[in-house]
C-alpha atoms as a PDB file:
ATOM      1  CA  UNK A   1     234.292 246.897  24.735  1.00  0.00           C
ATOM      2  CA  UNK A   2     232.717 244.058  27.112  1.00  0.00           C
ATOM      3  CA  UNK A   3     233.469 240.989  27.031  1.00  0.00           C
ATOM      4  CA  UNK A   4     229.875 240.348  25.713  1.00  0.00           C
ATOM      5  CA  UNK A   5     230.469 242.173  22.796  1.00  0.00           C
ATOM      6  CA  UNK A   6     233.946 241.254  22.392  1.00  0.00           C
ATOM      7  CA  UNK A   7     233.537 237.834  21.946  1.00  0.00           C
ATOM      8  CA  UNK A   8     230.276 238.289  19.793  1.00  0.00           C
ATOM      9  CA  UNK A   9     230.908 236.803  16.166  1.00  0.00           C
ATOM     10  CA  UNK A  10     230.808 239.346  13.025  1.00  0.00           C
ATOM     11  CA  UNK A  11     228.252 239.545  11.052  1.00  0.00           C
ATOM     12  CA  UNK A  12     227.656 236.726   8.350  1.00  0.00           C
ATOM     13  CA  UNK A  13     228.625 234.046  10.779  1.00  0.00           C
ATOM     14  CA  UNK A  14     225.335 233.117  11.687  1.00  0.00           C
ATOM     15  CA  UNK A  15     224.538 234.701  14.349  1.00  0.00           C
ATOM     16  CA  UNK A  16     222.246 238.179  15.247  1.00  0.00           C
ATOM     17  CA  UNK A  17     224.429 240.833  14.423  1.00  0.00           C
ATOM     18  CA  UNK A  18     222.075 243.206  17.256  1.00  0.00           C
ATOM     19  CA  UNK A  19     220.769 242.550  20.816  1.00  0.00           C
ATOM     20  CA  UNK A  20     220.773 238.549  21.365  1.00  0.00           C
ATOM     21  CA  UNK A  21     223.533 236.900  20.215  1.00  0.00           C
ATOM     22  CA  UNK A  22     221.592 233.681  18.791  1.00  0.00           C
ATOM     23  CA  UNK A  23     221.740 231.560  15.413  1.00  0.00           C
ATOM     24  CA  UNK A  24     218.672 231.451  13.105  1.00  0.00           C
ATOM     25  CA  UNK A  25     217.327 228.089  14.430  1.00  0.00           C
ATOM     26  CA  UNK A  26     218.190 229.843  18.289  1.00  0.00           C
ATOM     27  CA  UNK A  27     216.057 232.605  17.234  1.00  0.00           C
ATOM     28  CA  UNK A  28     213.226 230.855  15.663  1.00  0.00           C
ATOM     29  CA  UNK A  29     212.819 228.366  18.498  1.00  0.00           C
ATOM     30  CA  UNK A  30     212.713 231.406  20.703  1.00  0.00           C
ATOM     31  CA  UNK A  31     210.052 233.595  18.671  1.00  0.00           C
ATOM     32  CA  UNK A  32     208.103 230.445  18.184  1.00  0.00           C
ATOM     33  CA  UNK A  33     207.614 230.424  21.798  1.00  0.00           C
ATOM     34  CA  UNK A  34     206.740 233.401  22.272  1.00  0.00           C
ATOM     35  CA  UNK A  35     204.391 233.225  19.916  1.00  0.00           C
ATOM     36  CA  UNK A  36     202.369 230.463  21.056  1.00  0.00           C
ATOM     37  CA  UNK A  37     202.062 232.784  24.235  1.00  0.00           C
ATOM     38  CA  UNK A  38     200.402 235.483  22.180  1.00  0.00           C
ATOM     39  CA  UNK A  39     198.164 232.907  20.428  1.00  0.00           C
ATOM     40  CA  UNK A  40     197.072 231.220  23.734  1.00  0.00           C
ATOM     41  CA  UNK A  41     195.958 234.994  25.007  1.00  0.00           C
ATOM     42  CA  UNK A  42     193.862 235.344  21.861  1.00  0.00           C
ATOM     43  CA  UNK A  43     192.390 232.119  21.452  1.00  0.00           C
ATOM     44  CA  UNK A  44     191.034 232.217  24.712  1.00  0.00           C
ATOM     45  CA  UNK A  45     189.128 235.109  23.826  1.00  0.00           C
ATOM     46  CA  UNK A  46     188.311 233.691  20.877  1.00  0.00           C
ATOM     47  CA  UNK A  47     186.988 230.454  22.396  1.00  0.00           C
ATOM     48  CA  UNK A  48     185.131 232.112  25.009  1.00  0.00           C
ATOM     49  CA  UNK A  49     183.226 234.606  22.788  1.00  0.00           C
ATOM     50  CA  UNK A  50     182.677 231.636  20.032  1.00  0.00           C
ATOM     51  CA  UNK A  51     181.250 228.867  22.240  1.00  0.00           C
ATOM     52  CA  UNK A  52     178.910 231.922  23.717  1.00  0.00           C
ATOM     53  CA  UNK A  53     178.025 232.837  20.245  1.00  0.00           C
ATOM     54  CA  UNK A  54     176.805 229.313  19.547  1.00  0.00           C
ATOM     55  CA  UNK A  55     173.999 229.139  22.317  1.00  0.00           C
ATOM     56  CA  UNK A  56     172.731 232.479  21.210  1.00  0.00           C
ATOM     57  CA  UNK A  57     170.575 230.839  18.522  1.00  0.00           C
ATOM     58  CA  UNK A  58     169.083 228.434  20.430  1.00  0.00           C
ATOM     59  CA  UNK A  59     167.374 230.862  22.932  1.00  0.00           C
ATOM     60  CA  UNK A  60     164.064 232.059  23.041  1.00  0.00           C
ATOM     61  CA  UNK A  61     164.968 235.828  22.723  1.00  0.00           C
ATOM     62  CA  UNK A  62     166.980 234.975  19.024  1.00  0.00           C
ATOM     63  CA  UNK A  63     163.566 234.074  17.281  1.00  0.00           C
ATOM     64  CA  UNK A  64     162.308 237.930  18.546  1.00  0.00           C
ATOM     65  CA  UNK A  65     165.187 239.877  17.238  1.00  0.00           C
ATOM     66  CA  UNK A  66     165.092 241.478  13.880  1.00  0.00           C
ATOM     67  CA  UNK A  67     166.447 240.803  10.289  1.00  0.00           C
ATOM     68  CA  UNK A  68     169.223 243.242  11.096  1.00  0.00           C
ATOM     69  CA  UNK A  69     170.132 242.206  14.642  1.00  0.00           C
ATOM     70  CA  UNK A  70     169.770 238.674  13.375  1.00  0.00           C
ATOM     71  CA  UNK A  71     172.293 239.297   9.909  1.00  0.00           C
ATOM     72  CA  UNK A  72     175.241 241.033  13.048  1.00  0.00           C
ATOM     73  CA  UNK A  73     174.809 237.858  14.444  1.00  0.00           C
ATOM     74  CA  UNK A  74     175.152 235.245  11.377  1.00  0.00           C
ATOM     75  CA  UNK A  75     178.470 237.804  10.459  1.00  0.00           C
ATOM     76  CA  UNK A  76     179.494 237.430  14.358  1.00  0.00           C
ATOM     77  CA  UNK A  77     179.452 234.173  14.047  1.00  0.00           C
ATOM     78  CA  UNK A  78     181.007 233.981  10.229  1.00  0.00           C
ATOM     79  CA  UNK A  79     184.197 236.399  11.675  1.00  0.00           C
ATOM     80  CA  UNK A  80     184.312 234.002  15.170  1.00  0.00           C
ATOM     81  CA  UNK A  81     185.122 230.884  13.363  1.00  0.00           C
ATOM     82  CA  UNK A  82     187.801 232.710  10.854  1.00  0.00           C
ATOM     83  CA  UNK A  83     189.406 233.873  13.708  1.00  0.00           C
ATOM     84  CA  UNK A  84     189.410 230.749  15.440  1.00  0.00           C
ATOM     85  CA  UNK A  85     190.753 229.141  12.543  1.00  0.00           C
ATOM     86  CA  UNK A  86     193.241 232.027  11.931  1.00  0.00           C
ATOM     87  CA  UNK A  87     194.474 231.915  15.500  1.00  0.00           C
ATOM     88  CA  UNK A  88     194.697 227.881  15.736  1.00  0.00           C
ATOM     89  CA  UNK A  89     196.114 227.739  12.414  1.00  0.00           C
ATOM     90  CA  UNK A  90     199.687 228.379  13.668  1.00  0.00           C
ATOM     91  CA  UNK A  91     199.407 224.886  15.698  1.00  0.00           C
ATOM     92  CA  UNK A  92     198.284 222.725  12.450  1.00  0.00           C
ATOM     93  CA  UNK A  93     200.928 224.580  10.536  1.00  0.00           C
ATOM     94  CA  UNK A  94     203.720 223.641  13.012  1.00  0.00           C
ATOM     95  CA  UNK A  95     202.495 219.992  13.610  1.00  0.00           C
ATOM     96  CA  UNK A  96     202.460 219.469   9.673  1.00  0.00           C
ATOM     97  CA  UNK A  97     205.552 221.380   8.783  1.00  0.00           C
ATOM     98  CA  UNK A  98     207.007 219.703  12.158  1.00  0.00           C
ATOM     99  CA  UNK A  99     211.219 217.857  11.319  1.00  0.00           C
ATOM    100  CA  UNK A 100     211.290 219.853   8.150  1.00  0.00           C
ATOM    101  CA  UNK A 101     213.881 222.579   9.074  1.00  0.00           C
ATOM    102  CA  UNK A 102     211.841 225.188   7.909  1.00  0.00           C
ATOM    103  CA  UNK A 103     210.923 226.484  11.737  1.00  0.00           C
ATOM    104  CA  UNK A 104     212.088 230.126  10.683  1.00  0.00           C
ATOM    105  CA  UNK A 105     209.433 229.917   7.402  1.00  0.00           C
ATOM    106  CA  UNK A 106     207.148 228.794  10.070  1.00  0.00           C
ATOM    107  CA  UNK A 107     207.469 231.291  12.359  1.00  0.00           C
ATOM    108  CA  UNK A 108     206.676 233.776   9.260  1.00  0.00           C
ATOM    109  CA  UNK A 109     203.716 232.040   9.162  1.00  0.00           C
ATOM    110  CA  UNK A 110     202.192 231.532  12.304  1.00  0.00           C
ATOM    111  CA  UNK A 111     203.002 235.308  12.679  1.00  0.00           C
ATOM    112  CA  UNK A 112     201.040 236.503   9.760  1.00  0.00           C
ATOM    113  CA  UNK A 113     197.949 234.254  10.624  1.00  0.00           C
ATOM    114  CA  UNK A 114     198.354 235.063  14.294  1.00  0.00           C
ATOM    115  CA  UNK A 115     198.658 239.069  13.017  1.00  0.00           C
ATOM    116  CA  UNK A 116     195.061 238.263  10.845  1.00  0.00           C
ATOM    117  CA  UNK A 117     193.457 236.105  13.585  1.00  0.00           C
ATOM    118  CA  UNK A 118     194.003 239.173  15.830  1.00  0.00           C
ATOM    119  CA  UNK A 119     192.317 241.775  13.123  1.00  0.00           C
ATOM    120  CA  UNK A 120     189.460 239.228  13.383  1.00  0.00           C
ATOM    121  CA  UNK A 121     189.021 239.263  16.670  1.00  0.00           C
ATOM    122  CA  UNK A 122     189.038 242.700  16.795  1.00  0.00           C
ATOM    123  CA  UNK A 123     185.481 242.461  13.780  1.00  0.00           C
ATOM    124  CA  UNK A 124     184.199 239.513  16.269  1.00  0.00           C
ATOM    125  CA  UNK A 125     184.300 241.473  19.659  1.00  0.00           C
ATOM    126  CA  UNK A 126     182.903 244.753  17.731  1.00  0.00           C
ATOM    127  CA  UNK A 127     179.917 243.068  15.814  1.00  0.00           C
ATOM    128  CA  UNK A 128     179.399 241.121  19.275  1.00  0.00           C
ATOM    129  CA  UNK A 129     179.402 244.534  20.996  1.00  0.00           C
ATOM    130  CA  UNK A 130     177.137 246.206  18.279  1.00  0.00           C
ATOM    131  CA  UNK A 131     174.648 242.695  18.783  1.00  0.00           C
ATOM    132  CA  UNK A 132     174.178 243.006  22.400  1.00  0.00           C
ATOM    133  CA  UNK A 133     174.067 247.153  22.649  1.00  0.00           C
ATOM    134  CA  UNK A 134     171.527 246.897  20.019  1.00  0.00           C
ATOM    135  CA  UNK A 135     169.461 244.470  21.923  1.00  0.00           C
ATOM    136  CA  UNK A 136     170.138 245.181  25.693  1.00  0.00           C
ATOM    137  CA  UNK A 137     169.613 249.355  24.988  1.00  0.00           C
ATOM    138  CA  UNK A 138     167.569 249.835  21.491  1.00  0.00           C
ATOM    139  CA  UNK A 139     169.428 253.401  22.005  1.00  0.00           C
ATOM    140  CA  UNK A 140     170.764 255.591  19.433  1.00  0.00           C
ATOM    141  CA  UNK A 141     174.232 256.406  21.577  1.00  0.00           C
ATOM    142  CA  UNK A 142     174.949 252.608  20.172  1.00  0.00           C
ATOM    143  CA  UNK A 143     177.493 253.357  17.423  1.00  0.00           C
ATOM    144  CA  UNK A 144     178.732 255.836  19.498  1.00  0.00           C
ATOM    145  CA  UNK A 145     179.881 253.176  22.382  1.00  0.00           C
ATOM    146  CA  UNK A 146     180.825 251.164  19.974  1.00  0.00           C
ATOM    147  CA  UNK A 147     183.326 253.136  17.688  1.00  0.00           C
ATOM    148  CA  UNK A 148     184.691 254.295  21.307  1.00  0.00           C
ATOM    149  CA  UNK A 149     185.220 250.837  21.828  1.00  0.00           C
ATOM    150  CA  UNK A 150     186.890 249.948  18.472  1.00  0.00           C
ATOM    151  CA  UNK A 151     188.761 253.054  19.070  1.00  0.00           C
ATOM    152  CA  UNK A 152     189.735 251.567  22.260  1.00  0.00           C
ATOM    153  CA  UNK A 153     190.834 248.403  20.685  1.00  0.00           C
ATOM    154  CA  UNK A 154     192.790 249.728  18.136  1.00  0.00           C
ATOM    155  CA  UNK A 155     195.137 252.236  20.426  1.00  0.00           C
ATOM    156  CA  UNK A 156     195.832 249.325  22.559  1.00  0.00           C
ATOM    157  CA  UNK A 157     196.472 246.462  19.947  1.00  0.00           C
ATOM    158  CA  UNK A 158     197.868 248.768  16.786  1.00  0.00           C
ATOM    159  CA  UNK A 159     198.933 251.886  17.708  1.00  0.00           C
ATOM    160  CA  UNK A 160     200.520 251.845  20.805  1.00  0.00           C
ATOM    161  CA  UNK A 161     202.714 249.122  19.646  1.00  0.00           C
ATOM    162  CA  UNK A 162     203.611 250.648  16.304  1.00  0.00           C
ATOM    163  CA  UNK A 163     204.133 253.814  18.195  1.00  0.00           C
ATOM    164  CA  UNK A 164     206.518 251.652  20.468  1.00  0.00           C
ATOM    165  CA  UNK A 165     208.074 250.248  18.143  1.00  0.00           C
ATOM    166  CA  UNK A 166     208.693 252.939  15.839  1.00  0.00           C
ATOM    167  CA  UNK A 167     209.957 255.140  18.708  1.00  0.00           C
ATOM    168  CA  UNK A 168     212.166 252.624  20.574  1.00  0.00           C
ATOM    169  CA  UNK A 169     213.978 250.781  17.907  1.00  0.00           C
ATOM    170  CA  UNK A 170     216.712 250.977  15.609  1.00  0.00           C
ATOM    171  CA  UNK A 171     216.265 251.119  11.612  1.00  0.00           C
ATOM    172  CA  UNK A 172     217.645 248.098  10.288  1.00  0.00           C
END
């Protein structure tokens, strides 16, 4: 046995039992960290796509396109903000909730409305996709692209990691 290992306390004594050898607080201060990294990827995109969305309406080519193209735009738009609020909800949540001890509650949290502002983003970029295909080609190969694209989307920011993670780690 290393002397890592060795001098590793046992289980119960507040420390991670597996892999870092950190106390709760230790661990919370580091996934909250890491999760503001993840949230600062995915707000950008957010931010960028929403603050595009905005100007759409106040172009001359929005008061030609149709009822339909004009309803994936209003949901666009609806499913932008949610996941704007989703993904800068974590920041509001840790300023208000900030000196209470409860940073491991927090992190909880943060995750899950990081986790939903992510499956938002996912409906924003798709009904954003589906707006401008529809408009730019008027083709029929449009849902196509599209679900090839949410396809896309999907293997990168579900599967593979759920795959990873099922496949690389131990049960607990």
């Amino acid at each position: 046995m290393d002397e890592r290992h060795a001098a590793a306390p046992p289980d119960g004594a507040g420390r991670a039992d597996r892999g870092r050898h950190e106390t709760a607080e230790e661990r919370a201060d580091r996934q909250w960290q890491e999760l503001m990294q993840e949230i600062r990827v995915a707000q950008t995109g957010v931010q960028i796509l929403f603050g595009f969305l905005l100007t759409v309406a106040f172009t001359q080519h929005f008061q030609q396109l149709s009822d339909t193209d004009r309803s994936i735009y209003v949901a666009t738009v609806v499913v932008g903000s949610l996941a704007a609020g989703a993904l800068i909800g974590p920041v509001s949540f840790h300023r208000i909730v900030s000196g209470r001890r409860i940073k491991p509650q927090a992190v909880v949290w943060a995750a899950r409305l990081t986790f939903t502002g992510i499956v938002l983003l996912l409906a924003t970029f798709t009904s954003a996709l589906l707006l401008v295909l529809r408009v730019a080609t008027h083709g029929v190969l449009v849902p196509c692209l599209v679900g090839g694209v949410v396809a896309w989307y999907v293997l990168c920011w579900f599967v593979l990691p759920l795959w990873a993670r099922e496949r690389h780690t131990d049960e607990e």
